[in-house]
Structure formats: structure tokens, C-alpha cells
Protein backbone atom coordinates (compact mmCIF):
# COMPACT_ATOMS: atom_id res chain seq x y z
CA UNK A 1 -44.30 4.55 -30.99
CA UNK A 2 -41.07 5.97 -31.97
CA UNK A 3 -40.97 7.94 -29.19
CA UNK A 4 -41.48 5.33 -26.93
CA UNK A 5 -38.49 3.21 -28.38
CA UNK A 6 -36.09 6.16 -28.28
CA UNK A 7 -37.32 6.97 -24.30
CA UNK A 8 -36.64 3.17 -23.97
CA UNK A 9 -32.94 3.23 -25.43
CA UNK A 10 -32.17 6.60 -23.68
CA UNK A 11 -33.15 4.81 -20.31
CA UNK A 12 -31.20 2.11 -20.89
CA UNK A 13 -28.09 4.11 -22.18
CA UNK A 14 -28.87 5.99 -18.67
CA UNK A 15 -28.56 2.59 -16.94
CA UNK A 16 -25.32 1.23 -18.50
CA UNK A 17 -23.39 4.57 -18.10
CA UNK A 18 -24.71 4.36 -14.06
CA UNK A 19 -23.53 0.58 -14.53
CA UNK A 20 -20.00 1.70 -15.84
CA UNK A 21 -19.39 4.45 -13.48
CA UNK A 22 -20.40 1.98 -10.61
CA UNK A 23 -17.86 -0.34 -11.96
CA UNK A 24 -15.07 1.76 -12.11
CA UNK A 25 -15.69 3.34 -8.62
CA UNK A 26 -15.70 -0.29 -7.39
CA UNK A 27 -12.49 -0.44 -9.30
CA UNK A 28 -10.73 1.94 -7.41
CA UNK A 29 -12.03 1.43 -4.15
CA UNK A 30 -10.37 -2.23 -4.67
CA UNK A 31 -7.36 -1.27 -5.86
CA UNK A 32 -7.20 1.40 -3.16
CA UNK A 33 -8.07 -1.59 -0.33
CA UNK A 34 -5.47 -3.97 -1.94
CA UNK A 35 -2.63 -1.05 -1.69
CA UNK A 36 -3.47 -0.66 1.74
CA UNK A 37 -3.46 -3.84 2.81
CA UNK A 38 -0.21 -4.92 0.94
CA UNK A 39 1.39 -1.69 2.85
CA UNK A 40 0.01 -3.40 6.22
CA UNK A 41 1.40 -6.37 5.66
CA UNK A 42 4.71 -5.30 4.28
CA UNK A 43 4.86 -3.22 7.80
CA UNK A 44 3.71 -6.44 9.82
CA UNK A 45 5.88 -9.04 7.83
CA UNK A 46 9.25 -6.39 8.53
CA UNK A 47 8.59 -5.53 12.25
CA UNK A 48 7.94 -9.83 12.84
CA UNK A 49 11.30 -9.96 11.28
CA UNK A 50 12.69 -7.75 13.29
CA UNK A 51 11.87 -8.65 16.14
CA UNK A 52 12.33 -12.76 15.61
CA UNK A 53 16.20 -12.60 13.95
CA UNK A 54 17.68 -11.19 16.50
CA UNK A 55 17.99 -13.83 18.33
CA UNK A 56 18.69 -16.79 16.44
CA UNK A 57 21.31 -14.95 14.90
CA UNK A 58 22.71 -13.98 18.76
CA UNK A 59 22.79 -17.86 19.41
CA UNK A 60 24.68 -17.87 16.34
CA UNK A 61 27.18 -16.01 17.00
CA UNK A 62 28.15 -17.16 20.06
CA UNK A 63 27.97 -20.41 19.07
CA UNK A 64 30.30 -19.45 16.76
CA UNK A 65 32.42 -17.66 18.81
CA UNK A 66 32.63 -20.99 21.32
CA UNK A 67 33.59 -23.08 18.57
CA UNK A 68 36.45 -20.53 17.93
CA UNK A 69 37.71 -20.08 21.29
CA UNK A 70 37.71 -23.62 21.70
């Protein structure tokens, strides 16, 4: 009987260690995904930027220039 009880808890220590290793792997496969796609969208947000202030800020400036020449 004893035997049966200690096959029964080794088993189950078996199980949470797979549980705990699964968990952490998860872990670090999200924190892996969530780096990558901050980096993305870092890259994304600057090149929008880049490419829509140019612009506005052009109108500004000769706007501002009129105003000054005027």
C-alpha cells in the first residue's frame, strides 16, 4: 500500500515539475513575443512619423515665412 502512495506522489511531483517547466517556457515565449512586437511597433509608429511631419511642418513654414514677408 505504501508503495502505491509513494508511486502516486512521485507521479504527481512528475506532473507539477512538467506543469512548472511548461509555465515558464510559456513565460518566455510571451515575453519574447511582447519584445518583438513593441520593437515593431516602435519601428512602425517612427517611420509613420516620418513620413506624415514633413509636411505639415513645410506648410508651416511657409506660412510663416508669408506672414513675414508680408
Amino acid at each position: 500500500m505504501s508503495t502505491t502512495v509513494g508511486d502516486t506522489r512521485k507521479v504527481a511531483g512528475q506532473a507539477v515539475d512538467q506543469m512548472i517547466s511548461r509555465a515558464n517556457t510559456l513565460k518566455s515565449n510571451a515575453t519574447k513575443s511582447l519584445l518583438l512586437t513593441s520593437i515593431v511597433t516602435l519601428l512602425l509608429l517612427v517611420l509613420l512619423l516620418s513620413t506624415a511631419l514633413p509636411r505639415p511642418l513645410r506648410k508651416l513654414r511657409s506660412g510663416t515665412f508669408d506672414a513675414m514677408t508680408r
